[in-house]
PDB file of N, CA and C in Angstrom:
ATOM      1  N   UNK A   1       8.845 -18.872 -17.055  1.00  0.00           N
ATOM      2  CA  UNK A   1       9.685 -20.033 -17.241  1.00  0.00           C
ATOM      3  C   UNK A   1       9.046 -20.945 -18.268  1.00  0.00           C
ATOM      4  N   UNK A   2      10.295 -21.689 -18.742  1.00  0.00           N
ATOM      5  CA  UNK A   2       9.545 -22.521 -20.202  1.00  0.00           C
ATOM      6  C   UNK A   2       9.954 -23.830 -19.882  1.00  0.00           C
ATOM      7  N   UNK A   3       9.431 -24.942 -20.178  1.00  0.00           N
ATOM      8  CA  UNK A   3      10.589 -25.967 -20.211  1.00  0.00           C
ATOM      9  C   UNK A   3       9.916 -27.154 -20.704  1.00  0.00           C
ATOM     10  N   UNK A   4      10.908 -27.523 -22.228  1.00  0.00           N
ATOM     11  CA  UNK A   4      10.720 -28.113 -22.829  1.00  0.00           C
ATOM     12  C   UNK A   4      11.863 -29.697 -22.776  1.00  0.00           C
ATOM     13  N   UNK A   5      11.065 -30.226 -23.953  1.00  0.00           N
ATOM     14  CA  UNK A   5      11.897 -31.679 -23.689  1.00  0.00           C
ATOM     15  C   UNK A   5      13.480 -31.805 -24.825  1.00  0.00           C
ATOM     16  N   UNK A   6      14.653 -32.532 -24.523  1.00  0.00           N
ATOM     17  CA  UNK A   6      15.650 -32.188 -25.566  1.00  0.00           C
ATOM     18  C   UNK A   6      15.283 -32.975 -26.607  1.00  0.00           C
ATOM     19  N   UNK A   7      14.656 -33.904 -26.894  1.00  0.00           N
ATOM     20  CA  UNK A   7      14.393 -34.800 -28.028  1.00  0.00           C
ATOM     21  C   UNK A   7      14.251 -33.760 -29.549  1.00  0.00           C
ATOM     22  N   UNK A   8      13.298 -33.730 -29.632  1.00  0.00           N
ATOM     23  CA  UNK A   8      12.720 -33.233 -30.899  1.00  0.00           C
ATOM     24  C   UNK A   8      11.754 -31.547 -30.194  1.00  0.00           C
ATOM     25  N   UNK A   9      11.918 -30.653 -30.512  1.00  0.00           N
ATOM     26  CA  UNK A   9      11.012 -29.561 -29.932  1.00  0.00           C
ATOM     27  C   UNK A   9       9.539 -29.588 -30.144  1.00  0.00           C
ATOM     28  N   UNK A  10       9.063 -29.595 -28.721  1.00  0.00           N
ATOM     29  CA  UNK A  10       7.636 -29.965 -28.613  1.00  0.00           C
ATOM     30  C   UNK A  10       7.227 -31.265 -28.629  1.00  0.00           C
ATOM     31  N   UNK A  11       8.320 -31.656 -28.690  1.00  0.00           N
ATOM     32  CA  UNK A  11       7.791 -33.612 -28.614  1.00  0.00           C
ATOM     33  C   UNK A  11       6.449 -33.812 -27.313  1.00  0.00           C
ATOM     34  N   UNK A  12       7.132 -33.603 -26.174  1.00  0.00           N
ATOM     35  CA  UNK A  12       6.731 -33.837 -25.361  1.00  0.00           C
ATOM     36  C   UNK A  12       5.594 -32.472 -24.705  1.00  0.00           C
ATOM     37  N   UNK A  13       6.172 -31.509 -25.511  1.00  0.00           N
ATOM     38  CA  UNK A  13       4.636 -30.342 -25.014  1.00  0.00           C
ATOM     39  C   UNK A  13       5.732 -29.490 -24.306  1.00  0.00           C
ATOM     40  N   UNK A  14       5.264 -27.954 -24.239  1.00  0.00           N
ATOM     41  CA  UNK A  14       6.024 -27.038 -23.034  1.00  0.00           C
ATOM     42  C   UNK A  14       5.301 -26.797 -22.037  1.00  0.00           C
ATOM     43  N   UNK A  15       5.738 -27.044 -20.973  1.00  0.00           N
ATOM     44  CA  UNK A  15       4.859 -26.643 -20.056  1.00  0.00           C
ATOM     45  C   UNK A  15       5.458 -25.021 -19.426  1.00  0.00           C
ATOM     46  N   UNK A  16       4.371 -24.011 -19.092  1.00  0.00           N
ATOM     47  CA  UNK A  16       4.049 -22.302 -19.050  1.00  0.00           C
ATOM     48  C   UNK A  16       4.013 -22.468 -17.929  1.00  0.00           C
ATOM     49  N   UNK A  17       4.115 -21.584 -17.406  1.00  0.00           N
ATOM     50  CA  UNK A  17       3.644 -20.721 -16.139  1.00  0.00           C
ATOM     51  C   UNK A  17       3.225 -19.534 -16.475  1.00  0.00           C
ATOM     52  N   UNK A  18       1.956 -19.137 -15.913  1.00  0.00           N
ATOM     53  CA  UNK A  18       1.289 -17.464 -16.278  1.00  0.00           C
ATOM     54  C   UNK A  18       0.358 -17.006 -15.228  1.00  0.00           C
ATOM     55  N   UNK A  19       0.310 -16.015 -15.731  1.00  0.00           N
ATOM     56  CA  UNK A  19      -1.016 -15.284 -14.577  1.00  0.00           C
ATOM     57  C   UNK A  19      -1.984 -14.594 -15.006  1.00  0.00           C
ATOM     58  N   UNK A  20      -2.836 -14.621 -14.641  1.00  0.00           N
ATOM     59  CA  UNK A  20      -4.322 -13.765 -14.998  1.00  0.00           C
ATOM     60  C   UNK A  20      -4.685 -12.492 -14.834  1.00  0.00           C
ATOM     61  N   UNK A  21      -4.802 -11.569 -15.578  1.00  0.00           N
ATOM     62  CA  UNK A  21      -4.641 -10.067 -15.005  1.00  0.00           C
ATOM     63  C   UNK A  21      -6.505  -9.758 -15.465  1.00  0.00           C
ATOM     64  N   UNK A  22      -7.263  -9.668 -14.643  1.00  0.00           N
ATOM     65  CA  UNK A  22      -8.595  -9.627 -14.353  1.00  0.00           C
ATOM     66  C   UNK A  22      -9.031  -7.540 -13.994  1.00  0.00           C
ATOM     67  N   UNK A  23      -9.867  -7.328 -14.497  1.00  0.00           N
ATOM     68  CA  UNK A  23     -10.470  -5.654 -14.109  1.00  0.00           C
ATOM     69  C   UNK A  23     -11.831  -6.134 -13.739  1.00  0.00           C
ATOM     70  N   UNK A  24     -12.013  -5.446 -12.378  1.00  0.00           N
ATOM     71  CA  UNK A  24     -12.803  -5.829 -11.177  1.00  0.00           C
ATOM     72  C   UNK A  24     -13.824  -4.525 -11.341  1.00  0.00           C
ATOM     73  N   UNK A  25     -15.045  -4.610 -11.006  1.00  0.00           N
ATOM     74  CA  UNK A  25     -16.141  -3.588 -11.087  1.00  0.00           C
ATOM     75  C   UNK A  25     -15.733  -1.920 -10.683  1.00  0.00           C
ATOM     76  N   UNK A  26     -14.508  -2.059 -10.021  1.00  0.00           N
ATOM     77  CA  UNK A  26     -14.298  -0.780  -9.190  1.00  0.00           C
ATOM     78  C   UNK A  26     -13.267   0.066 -10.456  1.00  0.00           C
ATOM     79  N   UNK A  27     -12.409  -0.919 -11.423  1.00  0.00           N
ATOM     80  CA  UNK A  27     -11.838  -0.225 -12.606  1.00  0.00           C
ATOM     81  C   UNK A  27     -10.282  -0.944 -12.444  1.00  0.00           C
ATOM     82  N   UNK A  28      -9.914  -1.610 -11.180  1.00  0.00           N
ATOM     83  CA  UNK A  28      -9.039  -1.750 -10.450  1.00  0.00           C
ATOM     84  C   UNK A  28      -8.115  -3.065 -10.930  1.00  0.00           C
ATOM     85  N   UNK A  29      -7.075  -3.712 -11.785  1.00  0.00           N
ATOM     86  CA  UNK A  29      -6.753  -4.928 -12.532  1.00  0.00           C
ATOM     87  C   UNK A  29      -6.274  -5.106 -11.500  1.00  0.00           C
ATOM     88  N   UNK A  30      -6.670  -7.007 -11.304  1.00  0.00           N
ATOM     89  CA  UNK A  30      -5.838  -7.857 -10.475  1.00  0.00           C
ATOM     90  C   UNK A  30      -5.134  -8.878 -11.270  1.00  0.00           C
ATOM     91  N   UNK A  31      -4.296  -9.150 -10.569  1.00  0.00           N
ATOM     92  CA  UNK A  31      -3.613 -10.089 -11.218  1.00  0.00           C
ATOM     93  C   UNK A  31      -3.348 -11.794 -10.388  1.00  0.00           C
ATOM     94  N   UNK A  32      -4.248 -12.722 -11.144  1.00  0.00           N
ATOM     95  CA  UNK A  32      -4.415 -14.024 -10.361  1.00  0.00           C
ATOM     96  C   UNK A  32      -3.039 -14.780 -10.887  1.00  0.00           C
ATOM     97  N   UNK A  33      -3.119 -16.045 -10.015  1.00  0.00           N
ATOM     98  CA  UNK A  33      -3.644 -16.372  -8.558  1.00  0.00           C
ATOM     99  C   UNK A  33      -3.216 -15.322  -7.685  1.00  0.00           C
ATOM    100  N   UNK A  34      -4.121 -14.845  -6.813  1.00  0.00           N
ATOM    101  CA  UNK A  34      -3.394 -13.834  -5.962  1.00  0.00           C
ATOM    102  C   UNK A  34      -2.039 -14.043  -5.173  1.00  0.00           C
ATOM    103  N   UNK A  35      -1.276 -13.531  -4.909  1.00  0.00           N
ATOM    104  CA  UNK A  35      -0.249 -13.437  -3.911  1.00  0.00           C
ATOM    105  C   UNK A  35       0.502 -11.833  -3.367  1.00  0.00           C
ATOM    106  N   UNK A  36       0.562 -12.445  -1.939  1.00  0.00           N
ATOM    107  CA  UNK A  36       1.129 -11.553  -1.130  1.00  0.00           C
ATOM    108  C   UNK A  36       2.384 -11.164  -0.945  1.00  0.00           C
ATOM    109  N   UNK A  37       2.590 -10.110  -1.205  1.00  0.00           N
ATOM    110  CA  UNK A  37       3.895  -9.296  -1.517  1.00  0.00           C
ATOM    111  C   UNK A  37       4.401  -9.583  -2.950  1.00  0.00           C
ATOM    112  N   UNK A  38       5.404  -9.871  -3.209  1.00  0.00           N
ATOM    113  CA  UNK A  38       6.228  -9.977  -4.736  1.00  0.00           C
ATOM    114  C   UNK A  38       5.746 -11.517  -5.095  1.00  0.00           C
ATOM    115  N   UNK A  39       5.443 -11.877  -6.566  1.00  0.00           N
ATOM    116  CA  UNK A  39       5.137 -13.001  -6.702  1.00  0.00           C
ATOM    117  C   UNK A  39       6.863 -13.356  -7.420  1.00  0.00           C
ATOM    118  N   UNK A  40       6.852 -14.846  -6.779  1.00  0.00           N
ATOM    119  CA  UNK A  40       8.265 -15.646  -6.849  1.00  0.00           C
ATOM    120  C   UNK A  40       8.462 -16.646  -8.347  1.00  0.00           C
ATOM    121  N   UNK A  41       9.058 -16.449  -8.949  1.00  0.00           N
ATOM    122  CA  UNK A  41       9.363 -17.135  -9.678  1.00  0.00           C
ATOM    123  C   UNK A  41       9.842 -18.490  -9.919  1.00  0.00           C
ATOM    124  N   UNK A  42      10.210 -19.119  -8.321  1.00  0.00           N
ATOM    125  CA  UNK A  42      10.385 -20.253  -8.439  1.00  0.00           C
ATOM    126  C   UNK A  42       9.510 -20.925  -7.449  1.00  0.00           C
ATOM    127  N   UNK A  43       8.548 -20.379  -6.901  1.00  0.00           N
ATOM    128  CA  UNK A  43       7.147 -21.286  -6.283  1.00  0.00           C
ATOM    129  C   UNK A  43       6.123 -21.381  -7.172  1.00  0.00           C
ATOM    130  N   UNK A  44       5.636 -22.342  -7.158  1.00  0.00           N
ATOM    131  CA  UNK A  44       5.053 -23.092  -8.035  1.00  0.00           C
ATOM    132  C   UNK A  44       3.359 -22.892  -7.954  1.00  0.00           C
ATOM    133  N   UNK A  45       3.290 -22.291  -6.208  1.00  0.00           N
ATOM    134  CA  UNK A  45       1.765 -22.078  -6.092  1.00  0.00           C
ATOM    135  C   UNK A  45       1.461 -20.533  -6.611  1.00  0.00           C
ATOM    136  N   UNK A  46       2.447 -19.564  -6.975  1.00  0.00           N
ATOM    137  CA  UNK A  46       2.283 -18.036  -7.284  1.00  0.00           C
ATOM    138  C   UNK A  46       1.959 -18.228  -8.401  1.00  0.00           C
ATOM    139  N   UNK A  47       1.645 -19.303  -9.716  1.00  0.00           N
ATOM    140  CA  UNK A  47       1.404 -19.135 -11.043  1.00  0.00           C
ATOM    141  C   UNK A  47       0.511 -20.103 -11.311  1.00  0.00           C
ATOM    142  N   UNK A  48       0.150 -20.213 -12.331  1.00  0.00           N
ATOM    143  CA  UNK A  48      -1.808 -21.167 -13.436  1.00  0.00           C
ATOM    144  C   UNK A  48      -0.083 -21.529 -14.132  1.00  0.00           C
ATOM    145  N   UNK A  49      -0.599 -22.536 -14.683  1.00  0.00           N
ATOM    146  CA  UNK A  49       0.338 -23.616 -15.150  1.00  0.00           C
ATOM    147  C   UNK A  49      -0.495 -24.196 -16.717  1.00  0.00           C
ATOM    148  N   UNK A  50       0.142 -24.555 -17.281  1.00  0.00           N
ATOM    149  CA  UNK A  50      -0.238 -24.906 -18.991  1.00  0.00           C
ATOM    150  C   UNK A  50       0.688 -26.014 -19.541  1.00  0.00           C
ATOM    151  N   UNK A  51       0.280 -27.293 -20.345  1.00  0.00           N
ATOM    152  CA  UNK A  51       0.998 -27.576 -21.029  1.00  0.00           C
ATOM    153  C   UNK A  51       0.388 -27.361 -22.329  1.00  0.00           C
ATOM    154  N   UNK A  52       1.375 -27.029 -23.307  1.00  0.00           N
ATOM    155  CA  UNK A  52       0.869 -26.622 -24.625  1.00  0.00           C
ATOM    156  C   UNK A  52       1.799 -27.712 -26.059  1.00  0.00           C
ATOM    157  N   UNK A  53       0.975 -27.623 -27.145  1.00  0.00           N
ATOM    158  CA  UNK A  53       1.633 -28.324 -28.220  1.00  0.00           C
ATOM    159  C   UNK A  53       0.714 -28.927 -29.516  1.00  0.00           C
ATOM    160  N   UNK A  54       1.586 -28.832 -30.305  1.00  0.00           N
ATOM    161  CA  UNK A  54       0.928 -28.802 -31.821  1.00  0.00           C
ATOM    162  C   UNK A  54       0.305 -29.699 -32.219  1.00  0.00           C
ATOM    163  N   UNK A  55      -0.609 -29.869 -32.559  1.00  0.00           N
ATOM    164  CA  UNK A  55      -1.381 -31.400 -33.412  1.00  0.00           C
ATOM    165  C   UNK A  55      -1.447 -31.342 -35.123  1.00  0.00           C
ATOM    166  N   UNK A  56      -1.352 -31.771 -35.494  1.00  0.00           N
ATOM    167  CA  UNK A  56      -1.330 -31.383 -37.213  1.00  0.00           C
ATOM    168  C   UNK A  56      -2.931 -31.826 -37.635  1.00  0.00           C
ATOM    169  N   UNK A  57      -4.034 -30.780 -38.212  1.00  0.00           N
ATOM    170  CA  UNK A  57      -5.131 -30.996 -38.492  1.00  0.00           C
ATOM    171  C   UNK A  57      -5.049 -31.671 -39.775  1.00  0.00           C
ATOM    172  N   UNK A  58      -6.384 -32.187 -40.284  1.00  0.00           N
ATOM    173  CA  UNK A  58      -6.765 -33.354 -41.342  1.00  0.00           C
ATOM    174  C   UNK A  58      -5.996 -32.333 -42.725  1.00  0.00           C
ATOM    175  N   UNK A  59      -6.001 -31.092 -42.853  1.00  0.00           N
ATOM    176  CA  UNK A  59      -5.814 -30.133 -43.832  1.00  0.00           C
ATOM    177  C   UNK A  59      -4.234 -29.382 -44.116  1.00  0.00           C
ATOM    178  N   UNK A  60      -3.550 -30.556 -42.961  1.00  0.00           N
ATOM    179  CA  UNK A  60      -1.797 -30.163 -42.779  1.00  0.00           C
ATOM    180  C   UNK A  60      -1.397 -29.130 -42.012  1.00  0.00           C
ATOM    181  N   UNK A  61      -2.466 -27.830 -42.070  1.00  0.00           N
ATOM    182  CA  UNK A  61      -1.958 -27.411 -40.784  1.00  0.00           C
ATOM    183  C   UNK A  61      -1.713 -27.606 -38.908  1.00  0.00           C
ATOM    184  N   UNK A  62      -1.109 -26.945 -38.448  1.00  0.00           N
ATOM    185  CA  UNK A  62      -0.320 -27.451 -37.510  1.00  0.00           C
ATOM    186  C   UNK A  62      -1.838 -25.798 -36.056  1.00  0.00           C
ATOM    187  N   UNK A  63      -1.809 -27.283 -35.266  1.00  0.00           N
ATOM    188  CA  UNK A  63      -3.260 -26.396 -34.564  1.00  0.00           C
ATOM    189  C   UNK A  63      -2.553 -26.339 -33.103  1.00  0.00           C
ATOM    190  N   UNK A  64      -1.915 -25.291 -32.403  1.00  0.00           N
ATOM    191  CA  UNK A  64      -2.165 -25.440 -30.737  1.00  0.00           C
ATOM    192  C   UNK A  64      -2.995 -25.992 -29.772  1.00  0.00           C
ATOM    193  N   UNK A  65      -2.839 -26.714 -28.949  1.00  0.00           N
ATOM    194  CA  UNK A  65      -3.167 -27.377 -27.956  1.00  0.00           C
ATOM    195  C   UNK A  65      -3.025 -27.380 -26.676  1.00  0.00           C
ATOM    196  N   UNK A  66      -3.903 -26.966 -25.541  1.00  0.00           N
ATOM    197  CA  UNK A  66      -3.616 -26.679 -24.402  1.00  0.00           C
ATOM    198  C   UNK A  66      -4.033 -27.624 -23.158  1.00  0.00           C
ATOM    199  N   UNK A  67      -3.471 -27.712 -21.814  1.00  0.00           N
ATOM    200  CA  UNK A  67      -4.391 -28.546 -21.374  1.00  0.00           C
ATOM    201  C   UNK A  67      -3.877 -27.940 -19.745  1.00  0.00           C
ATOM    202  N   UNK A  68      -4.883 -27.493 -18.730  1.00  0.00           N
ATOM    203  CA  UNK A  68      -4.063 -26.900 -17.939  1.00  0.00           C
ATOM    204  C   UNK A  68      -3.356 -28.261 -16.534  1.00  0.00           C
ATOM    205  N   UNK A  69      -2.279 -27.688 -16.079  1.00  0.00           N
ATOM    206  CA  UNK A  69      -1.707 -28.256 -14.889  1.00  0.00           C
ATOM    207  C   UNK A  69      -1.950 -27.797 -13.830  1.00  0.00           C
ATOM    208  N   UNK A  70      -2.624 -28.494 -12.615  1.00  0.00           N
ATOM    209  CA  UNK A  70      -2.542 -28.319 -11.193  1.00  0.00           C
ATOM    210  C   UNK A  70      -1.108 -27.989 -10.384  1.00  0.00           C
ATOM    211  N   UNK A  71      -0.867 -27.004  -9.661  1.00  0.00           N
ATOM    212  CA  UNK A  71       0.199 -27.024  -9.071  1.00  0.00           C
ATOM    213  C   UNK A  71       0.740 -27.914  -8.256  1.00  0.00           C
ATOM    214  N   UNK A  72       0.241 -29.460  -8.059  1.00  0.00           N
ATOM    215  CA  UNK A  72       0.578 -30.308  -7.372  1.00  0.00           C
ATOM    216  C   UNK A  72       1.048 -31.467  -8.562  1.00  0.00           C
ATOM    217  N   UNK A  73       0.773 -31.173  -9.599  1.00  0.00           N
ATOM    218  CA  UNK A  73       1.222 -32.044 -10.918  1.00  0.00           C
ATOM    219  C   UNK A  73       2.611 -31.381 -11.571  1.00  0.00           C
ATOM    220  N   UNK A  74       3.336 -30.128 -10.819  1.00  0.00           N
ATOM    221  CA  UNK A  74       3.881 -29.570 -12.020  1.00  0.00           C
ATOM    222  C   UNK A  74       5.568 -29.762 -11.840  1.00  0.00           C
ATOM    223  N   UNK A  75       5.697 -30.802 -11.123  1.00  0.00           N
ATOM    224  CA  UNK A  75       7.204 -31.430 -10.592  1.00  0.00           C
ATOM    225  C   UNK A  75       6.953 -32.554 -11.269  1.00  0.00           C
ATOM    226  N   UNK A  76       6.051 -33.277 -11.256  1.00  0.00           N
ATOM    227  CA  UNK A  76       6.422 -34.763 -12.187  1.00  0.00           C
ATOM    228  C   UNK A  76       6.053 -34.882 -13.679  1.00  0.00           C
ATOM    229  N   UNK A  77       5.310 -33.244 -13.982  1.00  0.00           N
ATOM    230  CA  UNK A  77       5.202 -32.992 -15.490  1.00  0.00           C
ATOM    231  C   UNK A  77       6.522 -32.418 -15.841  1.00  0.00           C
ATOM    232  N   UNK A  78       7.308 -31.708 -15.056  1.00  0.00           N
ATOM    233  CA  UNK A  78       8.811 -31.590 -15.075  1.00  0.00           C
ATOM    234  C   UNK A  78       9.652 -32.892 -15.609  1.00  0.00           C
ATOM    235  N   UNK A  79       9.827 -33.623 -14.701  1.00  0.00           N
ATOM    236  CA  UNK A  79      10.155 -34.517 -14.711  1.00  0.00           C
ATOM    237  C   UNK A  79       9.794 -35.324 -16.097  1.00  0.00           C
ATOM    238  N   UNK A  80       9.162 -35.554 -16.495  1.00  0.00           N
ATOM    239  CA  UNK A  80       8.377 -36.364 -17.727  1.00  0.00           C
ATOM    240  C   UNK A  80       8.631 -35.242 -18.725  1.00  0.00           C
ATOM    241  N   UNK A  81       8.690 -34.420 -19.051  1.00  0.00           N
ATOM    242  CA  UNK A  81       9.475 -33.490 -20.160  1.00  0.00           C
ATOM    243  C   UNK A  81      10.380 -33.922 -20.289  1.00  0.00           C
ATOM    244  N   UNK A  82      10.882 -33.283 -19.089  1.00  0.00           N
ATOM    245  CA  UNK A  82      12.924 -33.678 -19.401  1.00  0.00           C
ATOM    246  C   UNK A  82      13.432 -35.119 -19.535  1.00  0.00           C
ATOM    247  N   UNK A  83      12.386 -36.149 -19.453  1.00  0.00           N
ATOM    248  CA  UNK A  83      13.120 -37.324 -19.807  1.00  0.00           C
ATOM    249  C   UNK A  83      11.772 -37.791 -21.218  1.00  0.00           C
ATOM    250  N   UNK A  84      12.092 -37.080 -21.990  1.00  0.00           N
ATOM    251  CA  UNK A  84      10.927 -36.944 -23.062  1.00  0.00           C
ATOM    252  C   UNK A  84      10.062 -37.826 -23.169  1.00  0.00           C
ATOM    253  N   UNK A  85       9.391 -38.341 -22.219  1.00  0.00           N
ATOM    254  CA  UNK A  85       8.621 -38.910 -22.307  1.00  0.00           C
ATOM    255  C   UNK A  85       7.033 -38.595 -23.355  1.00  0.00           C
ATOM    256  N   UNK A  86       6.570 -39.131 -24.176  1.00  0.00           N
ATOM    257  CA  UNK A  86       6.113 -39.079 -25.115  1.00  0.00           C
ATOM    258  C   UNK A  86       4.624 -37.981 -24.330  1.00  0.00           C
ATOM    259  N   UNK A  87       3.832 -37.564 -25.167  1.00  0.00           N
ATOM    260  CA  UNK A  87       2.945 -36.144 -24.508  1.00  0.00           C
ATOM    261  C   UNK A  87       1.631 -37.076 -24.099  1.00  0.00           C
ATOM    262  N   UNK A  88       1.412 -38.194 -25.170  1.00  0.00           N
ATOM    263  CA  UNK A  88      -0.225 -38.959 -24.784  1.00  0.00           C
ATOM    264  C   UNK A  88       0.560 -39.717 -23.073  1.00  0.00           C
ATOM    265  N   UNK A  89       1.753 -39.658 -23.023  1.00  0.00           N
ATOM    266  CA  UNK A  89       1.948 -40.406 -21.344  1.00  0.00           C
ATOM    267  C   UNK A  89       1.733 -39.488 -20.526  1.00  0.00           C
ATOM    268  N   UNK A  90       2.039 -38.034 -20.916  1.00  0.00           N
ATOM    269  CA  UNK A  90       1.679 -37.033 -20.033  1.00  0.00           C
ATOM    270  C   UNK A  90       0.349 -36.598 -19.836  1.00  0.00           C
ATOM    271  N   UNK A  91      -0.132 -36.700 -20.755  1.00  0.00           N
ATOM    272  CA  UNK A  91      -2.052 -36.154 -21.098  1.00  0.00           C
ATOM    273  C   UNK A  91      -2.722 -36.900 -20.197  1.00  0.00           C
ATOM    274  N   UNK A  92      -2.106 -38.718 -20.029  1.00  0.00           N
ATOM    275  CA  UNK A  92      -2.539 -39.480 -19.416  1.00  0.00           C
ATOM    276  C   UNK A  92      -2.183 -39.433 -17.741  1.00  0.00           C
ATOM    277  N   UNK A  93      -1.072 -39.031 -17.810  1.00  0.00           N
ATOM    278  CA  UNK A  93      -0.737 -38.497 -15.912  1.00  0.00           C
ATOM    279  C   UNK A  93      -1.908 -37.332 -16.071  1.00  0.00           C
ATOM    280  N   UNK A  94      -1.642 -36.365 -16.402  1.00  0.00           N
ATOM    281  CA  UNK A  94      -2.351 -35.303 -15.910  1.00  0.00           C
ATOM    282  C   UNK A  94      -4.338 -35.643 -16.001  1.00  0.00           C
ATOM    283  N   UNK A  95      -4.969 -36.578 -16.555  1.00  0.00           N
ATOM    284  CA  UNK A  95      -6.046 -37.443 -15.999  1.00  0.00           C
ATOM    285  C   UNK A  95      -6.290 -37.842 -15.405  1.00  0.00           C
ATOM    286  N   UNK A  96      -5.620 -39.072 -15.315  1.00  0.00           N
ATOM    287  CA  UNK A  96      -5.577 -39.964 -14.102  1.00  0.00           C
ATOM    288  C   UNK A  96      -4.945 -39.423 -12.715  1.00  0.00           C
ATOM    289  N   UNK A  97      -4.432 -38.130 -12.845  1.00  0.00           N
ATOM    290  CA  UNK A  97      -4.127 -37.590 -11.058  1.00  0.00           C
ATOM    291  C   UNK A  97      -5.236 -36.382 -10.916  1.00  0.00           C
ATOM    292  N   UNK A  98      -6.076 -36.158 -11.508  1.00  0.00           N
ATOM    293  CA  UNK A  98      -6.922 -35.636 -10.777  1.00  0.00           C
ATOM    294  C   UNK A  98      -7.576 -35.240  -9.648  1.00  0.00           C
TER     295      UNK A  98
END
């Protein structure tokens, strides 16, 4: 799942959902955060969370930027996308709720 803000694209950053696919001493790939049985696409604790977005370096190019989200942050970083709230207000939630 992707979800970005309607303003301008990337205004506000996309925030990811992903998972970690790890090979364990035995040869055996796991795939984090673990979960039991089918992982769900709309629970929020089955996935590592990301907000991502461009900064323009001193030299004009345009550099990716990542910063990760707690699964207890990732409803009001919702929220603050979709009402585009600017990304340094979000950088600043996702600090200060630590």
């Amino acid at each position: 799942m992707k979800l970005r803000g309607n303003r301008v694209p990337g205004r506000s950053g996309t925030l990811y959902q992903r998972t970690k696919k790890k090979r364990l001493k035995t040869g055996k790939i796991v795939e984090y955060p673990l979960v039991e049985g089918s992982r769900d696409p709309g629970n929020i604790f089955h996935w590592f969370w990301q907000l991502t977005w461009k900064e323009k370096t001193d030299d004009g190019t345009y550099r990716s930027q990542i910063a990760s989200v707690k699964p207890a942050q990732v409803e009001q970083v919702k929220i603050l996308i979709a009402g585009n709230v600017d990304l340094e207000a979000i950088l600043t939630y996702l600090r200060g709720s630590m």
